[in-house]
N, C-alpha and C. Protein backbone atom coordinates (compact mmCIF):
# COMPACT_ATOMS: atom_id res chain seq x y z
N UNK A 1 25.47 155.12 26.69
CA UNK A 1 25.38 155.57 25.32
C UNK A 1 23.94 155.55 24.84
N UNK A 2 23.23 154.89 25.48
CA UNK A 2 21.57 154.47 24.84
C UNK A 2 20.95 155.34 25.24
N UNK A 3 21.33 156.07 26.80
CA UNK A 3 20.46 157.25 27.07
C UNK A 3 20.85 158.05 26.58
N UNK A 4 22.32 158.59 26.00
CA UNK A 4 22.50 159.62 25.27
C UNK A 4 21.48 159.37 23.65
N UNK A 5 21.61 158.76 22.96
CA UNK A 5 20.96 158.57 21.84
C UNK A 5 19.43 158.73 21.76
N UNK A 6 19.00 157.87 23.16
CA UNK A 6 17.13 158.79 23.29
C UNK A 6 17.38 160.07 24.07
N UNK A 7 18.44 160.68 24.51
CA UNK A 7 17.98 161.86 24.49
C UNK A 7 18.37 163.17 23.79
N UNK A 8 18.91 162.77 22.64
CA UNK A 8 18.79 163.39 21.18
C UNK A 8 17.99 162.86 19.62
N UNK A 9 17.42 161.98 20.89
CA UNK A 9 16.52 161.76 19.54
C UNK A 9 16.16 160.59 18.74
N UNK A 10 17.14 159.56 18.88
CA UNK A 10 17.32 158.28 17.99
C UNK A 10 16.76 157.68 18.39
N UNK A 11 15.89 156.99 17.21
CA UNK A 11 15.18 155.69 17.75
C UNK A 11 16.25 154.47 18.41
N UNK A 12 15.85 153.64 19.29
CA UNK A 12 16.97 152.80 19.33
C UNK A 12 15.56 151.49 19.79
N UNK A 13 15.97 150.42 19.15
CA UNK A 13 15.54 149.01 19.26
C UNK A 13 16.21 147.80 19.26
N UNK A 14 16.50 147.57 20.44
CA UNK A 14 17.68 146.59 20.19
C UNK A 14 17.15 145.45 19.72
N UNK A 15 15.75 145.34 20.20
CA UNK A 15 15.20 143.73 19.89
C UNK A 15 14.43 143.29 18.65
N UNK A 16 14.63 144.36 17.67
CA UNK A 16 14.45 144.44 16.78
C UNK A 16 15.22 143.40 15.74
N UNK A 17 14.30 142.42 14.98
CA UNK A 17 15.01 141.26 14.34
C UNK A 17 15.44 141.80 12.96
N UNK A 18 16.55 140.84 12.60
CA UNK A 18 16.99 141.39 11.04
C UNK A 18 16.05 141.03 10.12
N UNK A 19 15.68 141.32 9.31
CA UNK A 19 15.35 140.91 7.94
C UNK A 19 16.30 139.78 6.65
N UNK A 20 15.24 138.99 6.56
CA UNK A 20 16.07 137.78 5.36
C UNK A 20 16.57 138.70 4.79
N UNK A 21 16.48 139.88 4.01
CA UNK A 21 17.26 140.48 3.06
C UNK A 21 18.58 141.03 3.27
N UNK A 22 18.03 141.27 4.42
CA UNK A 22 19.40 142.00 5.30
C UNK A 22 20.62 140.53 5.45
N UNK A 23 19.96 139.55 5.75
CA UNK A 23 20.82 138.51 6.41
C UNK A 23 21.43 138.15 4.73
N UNK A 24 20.57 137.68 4.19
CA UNK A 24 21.09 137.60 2.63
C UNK A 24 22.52 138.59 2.13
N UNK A 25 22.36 139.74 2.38
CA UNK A 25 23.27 140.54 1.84
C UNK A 25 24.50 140.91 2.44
N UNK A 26 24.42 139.98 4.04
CA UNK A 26 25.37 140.34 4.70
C UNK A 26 26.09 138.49 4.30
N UNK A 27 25.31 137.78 3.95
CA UNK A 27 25.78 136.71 3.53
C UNK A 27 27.02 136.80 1.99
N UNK A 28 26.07 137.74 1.45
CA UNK A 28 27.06 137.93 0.24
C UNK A 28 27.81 138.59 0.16
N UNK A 29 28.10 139.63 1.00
CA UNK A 29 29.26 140.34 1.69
C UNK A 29 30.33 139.04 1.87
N UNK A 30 30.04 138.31 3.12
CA UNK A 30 31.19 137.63 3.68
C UNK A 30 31.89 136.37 2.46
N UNK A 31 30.51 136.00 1.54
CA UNK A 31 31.01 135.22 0.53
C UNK A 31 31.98 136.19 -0.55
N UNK A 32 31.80 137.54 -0.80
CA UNK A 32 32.81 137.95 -1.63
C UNK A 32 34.17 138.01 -0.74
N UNK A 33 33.87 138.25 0.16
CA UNK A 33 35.13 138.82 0.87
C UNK A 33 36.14 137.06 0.99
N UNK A 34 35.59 136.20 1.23
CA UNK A 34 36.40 134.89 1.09
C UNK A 34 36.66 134.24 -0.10
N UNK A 35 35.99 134.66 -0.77
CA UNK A 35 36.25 134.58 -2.56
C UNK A 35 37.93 135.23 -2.48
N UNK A 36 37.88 136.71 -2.57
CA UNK A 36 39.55 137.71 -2.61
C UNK A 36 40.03 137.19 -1.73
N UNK A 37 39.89 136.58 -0.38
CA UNK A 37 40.39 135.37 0.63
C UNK A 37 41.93 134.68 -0.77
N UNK A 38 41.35 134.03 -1.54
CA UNK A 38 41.66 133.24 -2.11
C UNK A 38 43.10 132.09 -1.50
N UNK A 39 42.23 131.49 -0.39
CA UNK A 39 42.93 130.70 -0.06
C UNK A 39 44.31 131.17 0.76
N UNK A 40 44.10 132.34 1.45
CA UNK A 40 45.16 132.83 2.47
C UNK A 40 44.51 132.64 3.54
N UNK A 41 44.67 131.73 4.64
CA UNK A 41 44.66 131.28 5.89
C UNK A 41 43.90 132.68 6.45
N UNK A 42 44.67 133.41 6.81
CA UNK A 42 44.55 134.20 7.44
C UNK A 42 43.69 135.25 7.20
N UNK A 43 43.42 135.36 5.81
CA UNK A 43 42.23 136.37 5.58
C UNK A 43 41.03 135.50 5.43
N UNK A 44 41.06 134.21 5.30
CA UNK A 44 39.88 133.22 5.70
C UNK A 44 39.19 133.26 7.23
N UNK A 45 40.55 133.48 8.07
CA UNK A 45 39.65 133.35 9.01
C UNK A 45 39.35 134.64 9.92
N UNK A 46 39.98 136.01 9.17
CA UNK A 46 39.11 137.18 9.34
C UNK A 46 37.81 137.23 9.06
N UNK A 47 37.18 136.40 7.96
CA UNK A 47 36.17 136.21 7.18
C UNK A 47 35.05 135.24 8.60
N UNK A 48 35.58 134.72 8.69
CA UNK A 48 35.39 133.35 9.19
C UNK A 48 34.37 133.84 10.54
N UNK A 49 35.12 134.13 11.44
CA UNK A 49 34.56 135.01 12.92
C UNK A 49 33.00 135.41 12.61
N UNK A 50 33.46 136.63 11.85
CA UNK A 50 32.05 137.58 11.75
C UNK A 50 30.88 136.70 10.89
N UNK A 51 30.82 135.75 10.16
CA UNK A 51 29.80 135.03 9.45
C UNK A 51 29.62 134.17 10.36
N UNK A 52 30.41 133.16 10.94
CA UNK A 52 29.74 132.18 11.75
C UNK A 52 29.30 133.27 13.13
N UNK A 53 29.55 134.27 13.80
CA UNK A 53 28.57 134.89 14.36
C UNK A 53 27.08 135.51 14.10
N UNK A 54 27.23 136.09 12.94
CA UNK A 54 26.22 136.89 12.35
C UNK A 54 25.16 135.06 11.68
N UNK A 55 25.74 134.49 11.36
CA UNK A 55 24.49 133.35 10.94
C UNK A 55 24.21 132.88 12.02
N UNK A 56 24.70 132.52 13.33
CA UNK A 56 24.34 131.52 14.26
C UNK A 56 23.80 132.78 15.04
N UNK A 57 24.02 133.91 15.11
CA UNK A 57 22.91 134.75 16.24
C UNK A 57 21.41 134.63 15.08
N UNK A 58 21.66 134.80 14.07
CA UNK A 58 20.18 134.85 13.13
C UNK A 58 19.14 133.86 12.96
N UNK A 59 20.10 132.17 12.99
CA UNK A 59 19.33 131.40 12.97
C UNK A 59 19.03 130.91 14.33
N UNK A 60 19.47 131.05 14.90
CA UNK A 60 19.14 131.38 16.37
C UNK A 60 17.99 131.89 17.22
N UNK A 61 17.76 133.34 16.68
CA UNK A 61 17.24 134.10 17.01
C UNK A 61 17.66 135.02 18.21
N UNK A 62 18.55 135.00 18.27
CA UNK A 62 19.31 135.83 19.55
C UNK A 62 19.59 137.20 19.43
N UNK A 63 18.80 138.01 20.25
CA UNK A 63 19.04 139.69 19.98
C UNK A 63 19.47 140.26 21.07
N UNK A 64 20.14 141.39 20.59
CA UNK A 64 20.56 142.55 21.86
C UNK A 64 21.77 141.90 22.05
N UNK A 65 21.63 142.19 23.56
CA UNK A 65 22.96 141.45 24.56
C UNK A 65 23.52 139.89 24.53
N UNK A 66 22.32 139.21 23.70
CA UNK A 66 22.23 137.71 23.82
C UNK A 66 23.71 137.35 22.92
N UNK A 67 23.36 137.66 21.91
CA UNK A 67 24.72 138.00 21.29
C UNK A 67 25.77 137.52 21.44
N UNK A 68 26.40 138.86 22.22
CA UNK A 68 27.70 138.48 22.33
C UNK A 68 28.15 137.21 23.30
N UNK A 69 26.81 136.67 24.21
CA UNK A 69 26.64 135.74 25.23
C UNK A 69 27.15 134.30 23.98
N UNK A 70 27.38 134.03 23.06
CA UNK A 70 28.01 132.69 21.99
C UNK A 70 29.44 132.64 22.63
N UNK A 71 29.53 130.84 22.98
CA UNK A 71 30.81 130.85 22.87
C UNK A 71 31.39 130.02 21.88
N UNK A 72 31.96 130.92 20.76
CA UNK A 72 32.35 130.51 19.65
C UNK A 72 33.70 129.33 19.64
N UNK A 73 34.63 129.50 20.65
CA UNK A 73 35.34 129.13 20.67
C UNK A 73 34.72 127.23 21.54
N UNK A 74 34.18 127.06 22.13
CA UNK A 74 33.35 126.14 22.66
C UNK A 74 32.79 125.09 20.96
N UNK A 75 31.99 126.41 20.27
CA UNK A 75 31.61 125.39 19.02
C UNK A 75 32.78 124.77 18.10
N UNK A 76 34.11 125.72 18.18
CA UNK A 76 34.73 125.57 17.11
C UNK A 76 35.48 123.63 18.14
N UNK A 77 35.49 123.46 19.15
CA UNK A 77 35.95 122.68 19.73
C UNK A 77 35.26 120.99 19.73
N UNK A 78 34.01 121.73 19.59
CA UNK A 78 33.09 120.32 19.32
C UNK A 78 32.75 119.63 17.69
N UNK A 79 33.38 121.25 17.32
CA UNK A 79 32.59 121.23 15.70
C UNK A 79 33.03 119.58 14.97
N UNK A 80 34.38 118.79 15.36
CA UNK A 80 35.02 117.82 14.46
C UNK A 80 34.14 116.68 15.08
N UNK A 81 33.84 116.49 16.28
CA UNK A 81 32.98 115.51 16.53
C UNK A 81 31.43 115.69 16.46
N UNK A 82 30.80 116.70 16.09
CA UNK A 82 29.43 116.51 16.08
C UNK A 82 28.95 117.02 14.21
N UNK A 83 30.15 117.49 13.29
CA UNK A 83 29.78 116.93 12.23
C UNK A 83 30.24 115.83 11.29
N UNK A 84 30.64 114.94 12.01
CA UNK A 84 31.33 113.66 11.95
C UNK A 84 30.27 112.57 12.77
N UNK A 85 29.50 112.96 13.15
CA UNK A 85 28.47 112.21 13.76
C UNK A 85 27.42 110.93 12.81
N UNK A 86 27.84 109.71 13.14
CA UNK A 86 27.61 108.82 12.09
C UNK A 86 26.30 108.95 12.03
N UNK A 87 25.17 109.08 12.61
CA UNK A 87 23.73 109.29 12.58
C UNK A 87 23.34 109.96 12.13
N UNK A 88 23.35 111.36 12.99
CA UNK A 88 23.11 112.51 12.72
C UNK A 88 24.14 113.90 12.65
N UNK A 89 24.52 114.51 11.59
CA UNK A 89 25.73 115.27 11.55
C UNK A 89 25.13 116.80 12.14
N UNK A 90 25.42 117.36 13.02
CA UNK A 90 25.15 118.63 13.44
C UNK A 90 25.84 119.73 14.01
N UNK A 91 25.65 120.83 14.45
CA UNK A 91 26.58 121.58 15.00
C UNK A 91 26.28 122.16 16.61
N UNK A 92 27.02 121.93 17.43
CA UNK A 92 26.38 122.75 18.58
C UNK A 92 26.59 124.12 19.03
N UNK A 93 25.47 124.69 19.38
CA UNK A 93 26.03 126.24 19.33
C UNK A 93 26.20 126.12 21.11
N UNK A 94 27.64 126.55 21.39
CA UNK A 94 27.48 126.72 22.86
C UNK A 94 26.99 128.16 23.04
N UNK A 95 25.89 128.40 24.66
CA UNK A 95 25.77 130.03 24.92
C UNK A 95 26.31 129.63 26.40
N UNK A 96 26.46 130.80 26.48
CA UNK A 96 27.09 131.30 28.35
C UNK A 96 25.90 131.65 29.00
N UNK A 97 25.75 131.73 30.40
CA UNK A 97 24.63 132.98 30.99
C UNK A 97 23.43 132.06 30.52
N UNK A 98 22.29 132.98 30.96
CA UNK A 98 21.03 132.81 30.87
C UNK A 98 20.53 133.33 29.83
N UNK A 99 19.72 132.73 28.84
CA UNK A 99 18.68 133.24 27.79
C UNK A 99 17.41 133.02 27.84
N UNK A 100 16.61 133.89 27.02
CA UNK A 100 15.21 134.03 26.72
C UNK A 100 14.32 133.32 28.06
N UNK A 101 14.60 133.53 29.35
CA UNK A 101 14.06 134.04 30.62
C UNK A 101 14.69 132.39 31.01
């Protein structure tokens, strides 16, 4: 698909980082959308997926392919013991594969 797109023309940059504004507004996207949530399970955690991806690839810094390399399901598993952590409360992001060389 990428060679079709440069060869009609489109710029394409995958490694191209977001912008705070951008991240901001996609933040307030997912906060309205769990707002009308209002406490239905299930449209919480439609909500849920795409924000804890989209913040943890950003603060991250993970572009392109790196991405989809999160295993979300890994964090959601550790998440009760490492922000319950009497010291220090934190979150671990698991990745798969190899990153940034």
């Amino acid at each position: 698909m990428l060679g079709f797109h440069k060869r009609v023309g489109d710029v394409s940059r995958p490694d191209l980082a977001m912008s705070i504004e951008v991240m901001l507004a996609l933040m307030e996207h997912f906060a309205r959308i769990w707002i009308l949530a209002d406490g239905d399970s299930k449209k919480e955690e439609e909500v849920l997926f795409p924000a804890l991806f989209a913040v943890a690839a950003y603060a991250s810094g993970l572009r392109g392919e790196e991405v989809p390399l999160m295993d979300l399901f890994s964090m959601l598993k550790n998440f009760p013991d490492t922000v319950n952590h009497p010291k220090h409360p934190h979150v671990v992001m698991a990745l798969r594969g190899r990153f940034k060389k």
